[in-house]
Protein backbone atom coordinates (compact mmCIF):
# COMPACT_ATOMS: atom_id res chain seq x y z
CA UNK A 1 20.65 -59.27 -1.53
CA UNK A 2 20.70 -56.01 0.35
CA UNK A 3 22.52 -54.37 -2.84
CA UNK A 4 20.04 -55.54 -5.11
CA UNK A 5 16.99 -54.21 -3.06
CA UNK A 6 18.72 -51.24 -2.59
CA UNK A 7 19.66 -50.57 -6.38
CA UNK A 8 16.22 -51.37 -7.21
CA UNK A 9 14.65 -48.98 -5.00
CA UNK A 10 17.17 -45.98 -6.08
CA UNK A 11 15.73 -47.32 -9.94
CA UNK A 12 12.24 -47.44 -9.07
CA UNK A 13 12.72 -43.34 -6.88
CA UNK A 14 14.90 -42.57 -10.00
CA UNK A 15 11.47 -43.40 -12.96
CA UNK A 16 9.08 -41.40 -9.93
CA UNK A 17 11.06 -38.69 -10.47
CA UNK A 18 11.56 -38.57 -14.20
CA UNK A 19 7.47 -39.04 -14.06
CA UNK A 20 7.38 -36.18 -12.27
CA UNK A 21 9.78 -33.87 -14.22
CA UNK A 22 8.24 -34.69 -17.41
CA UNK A 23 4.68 -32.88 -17.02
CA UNK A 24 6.51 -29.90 -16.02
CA UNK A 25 8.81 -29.94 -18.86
CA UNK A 26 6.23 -30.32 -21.25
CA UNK A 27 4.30 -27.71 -19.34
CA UNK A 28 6.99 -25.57 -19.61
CA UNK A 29 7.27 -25.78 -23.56
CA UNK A 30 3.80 -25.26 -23.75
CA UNK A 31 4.16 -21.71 -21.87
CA UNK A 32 6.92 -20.78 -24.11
CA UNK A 33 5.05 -21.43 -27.10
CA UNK A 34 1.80 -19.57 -25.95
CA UNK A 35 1.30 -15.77 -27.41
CA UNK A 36 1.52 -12.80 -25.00
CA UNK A 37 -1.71 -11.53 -24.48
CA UNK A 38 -1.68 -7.72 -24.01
CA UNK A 39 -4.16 -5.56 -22.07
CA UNK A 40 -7.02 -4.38 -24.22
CA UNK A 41 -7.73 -0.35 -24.92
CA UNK A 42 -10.81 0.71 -23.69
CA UNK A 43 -10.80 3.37 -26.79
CA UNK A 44 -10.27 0.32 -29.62
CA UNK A 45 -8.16 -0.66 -31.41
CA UNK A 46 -6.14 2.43 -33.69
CA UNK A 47 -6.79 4.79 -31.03
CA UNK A 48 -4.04 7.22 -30.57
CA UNK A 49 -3.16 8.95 -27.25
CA UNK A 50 -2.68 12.36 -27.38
CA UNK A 51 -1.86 12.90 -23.27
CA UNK A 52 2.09 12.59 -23.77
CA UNK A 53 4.88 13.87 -21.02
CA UNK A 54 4.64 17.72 -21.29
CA UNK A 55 7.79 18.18 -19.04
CA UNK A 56 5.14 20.32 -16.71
CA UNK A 57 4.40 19.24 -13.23
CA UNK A 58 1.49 17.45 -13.13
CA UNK A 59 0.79 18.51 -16.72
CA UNK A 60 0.04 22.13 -16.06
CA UNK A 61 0.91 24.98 -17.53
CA UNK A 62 2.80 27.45 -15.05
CA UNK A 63 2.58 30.51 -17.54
CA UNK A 64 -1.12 30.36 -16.99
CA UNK A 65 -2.87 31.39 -13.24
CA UNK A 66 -4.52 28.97 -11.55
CA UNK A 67 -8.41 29.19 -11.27
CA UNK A 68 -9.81 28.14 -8.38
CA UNK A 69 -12.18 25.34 -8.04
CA UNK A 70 -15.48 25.35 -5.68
CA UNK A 71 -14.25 23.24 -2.78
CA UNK A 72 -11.15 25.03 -2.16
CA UNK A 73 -11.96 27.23 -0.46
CA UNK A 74 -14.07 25.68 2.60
CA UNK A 75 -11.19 22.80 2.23
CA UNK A 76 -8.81 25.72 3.73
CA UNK A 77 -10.97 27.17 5.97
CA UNK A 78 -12.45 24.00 7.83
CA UNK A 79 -9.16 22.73 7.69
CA UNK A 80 -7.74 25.73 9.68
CA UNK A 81 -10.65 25.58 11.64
CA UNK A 82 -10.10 22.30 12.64
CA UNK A 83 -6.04 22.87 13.48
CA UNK A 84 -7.25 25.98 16.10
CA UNK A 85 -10.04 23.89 17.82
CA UNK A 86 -7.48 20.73 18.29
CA UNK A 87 -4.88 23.00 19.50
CA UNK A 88 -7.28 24.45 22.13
CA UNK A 89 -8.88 22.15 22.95
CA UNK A 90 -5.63 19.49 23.90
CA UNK A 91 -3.99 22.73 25.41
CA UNK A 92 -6.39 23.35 28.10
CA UNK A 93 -8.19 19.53 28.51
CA UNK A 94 -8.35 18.94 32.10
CA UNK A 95 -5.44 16.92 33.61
CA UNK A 96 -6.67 13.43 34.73
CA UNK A 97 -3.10 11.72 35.37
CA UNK A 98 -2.88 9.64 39.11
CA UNK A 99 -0.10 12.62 39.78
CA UNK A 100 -1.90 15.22 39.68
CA UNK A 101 -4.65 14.19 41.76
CA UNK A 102 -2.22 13.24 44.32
CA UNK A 103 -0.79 16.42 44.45
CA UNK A 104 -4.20 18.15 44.78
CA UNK A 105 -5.15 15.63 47.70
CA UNK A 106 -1.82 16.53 49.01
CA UNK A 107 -2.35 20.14 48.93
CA UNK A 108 -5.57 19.49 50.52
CA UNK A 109 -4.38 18.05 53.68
CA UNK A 110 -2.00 20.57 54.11
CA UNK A 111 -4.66 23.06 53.96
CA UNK A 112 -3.15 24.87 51.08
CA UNK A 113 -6.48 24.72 48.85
């Protein structure tokens, strides 16, 4: 009796499982049959791109001189501004570490301050 329950419950997991697998087959068929859908152009349809690989670094032309545009210029200089006032200003910040002050509380007792 124990075989025959057993075999029927291996039978009854086995048609689960082909229930199971058979969506996903058929799911599966139905991908592969689906067209590829492709991104559309924002210019329409037919339109031709004319902005191709030049071989130049970011497209530009190094034959030609470079004109400058209007933020360059205060981009450099607030930018070397900033580098001076950080180095400064970290350079000389006051020490606050628990060593220091023990050393000046040190030199204070001693009556070297």
């Amino acid at each position: 009796r124990r075989l025959r329950t057993s075999a029927m419950q291996a039978r009854s997991l086995l048609t689960r499982a082909a229930r199971v697998v058979r969506p996903a087959a058929a799911q599966a068929r139905s991908l592969a049959v689906t067209p590829v859908l492709r991104a559309a152009d924002p210019h329409g349809p037919g339109h031709q791109h004319d902005d191709g690989y030049n071989g130049w670094l970011f497209g530009k032309d190094p034959s030609k001189s470079h004109e400058r545009e209007a933020w360059e210029i205060p981009y450099y200089i607030a930018s070397v501004l900033t580098v001076t006032i950080l180095f400064f200003g970290l350079t000389y910040k006051p020490k606050t570490s628990i060593k220091v002050w023990a050393q000046g509380e040190v030199d204070k007792m001693k009556g070297r301050v």
